[in-house]
Protein backbone atom coordinates (compact mmCIF):
# COMPACT_ATOMS: atom_id res chain seq x y z
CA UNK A 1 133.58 20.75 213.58
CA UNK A 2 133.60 22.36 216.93
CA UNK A 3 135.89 21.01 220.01
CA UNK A 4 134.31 21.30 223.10
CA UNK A 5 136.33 22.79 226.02
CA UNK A 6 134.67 21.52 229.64
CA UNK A 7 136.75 22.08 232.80
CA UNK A 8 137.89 19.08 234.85
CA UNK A 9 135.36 18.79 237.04
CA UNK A 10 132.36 18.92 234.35
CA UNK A 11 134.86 15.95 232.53
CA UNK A 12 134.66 14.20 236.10
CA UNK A 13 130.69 14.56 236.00
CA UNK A 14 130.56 13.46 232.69
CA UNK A 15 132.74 10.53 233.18
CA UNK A 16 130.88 9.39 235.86
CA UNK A 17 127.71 9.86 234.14
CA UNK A 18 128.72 7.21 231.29
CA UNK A 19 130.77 4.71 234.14
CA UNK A 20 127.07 4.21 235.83
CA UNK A 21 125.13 4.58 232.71
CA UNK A 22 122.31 7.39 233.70
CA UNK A 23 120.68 8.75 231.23
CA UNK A 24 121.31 12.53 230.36
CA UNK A 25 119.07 15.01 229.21
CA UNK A 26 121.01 17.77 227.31
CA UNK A 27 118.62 21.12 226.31
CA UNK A 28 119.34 23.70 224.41
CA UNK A 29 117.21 27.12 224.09
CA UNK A 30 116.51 28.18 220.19
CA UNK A 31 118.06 32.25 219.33
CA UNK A 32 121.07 31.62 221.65
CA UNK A 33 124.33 31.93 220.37
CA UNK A 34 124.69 29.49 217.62
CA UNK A 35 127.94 27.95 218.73
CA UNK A 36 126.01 27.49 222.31
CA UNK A 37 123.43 25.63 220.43
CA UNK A 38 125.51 23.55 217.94
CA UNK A 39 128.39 22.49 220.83
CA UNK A 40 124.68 21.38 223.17
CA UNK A 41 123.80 18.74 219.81
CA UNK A 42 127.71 17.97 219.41
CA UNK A 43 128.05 17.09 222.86
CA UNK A 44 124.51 14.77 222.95
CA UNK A 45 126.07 13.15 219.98
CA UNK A 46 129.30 12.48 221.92
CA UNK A 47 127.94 11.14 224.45
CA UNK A 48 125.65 8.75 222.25
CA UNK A 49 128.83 7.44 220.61
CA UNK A 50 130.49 7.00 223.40
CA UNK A 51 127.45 4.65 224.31
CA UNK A 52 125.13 7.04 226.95
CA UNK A 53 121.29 7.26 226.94
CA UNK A 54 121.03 10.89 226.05
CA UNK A 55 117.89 12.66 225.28
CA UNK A 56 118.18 16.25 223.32
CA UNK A 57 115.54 18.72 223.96
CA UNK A 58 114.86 21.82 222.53
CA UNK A 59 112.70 24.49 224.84
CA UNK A 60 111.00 26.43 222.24
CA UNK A 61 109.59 29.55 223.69
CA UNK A 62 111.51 29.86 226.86
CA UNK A 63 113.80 32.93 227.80
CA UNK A 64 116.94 31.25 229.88
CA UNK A 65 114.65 32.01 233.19
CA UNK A 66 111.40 30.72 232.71
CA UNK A 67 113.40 27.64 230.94
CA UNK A 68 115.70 26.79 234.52
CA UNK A 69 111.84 27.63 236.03
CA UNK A 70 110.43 25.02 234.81
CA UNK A 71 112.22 22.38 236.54
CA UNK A 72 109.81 23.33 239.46
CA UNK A 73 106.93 22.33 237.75
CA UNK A 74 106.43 18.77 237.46
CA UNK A 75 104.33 19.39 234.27
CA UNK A 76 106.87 21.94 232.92
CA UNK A 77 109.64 20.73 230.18
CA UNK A 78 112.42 20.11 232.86
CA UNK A 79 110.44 18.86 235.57
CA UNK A 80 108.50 16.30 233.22
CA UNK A 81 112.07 15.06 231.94
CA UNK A 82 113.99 15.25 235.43
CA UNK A 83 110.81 13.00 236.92
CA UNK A 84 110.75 10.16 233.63
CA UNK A 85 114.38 10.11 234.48
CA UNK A 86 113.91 9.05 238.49
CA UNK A 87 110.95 6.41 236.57
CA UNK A 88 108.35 8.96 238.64
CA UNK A 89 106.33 9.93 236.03
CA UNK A 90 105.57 8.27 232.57
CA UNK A 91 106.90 9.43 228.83
C-alpha cells in the first residue's frame, strides 16, 4: 500500500472539498511514473470511502501539455468534465 504525503494546504483543499460535498475529478496520464499513477487511483478511492463523488479518468494519448490543454476546449477531456461538473454541459 502506498501513503500519500499532501502538504497542508492541498489537506485544507481536500477537506473542504468533502465538508461541501463537490464532486472531484481525479486524472491520471497512462506511462507516467507508476507510483504517480497508482497514488492518483489510491487517492480517488480515499476520497470515495471517505464518502466524496469522485470521478477517475484516465487521458489516454495525452503528453502532460496537451492533457492541462484541454481544459480550454469545452469538447476536450478536461473541459467536458470541468463543464458536467458546473451542470453546463450534459454526461
Amino acid at each position: 500500500m502506498v501513503t500519500l504525503k499532501f502538504s497542508v494546504d492541498a489537506w485544507a483543499v481536500i477537506a473542504l472539498r468533502l465538508l461541501i460535498g463537490s464532486p472531484m475529478v481525479t486524472v491520471r496520464r497512462p506511462f507516467w511514473v507508476m507510483l504517480t499513477e497508482r497514488s492518483g487511483s489510491d487517492f480517488a478511492a480515499a476520497a470515495e470511502r471517505a464518502g466524496a463523488a469522485v470521478r477517475h479518468v484516465e487521458g489516454k494519448g495525452f503528453n502532460h501539455f496537451d492533457f492541462i490543454e484541454t481544459l480550454a476546449d469545452p469538447q476536450g477531456l478536461l473541459g467536458k468534465l470541468m463543464l458536467e461538473q458546473m451542470q453546463l454541459f450534459g454526461p
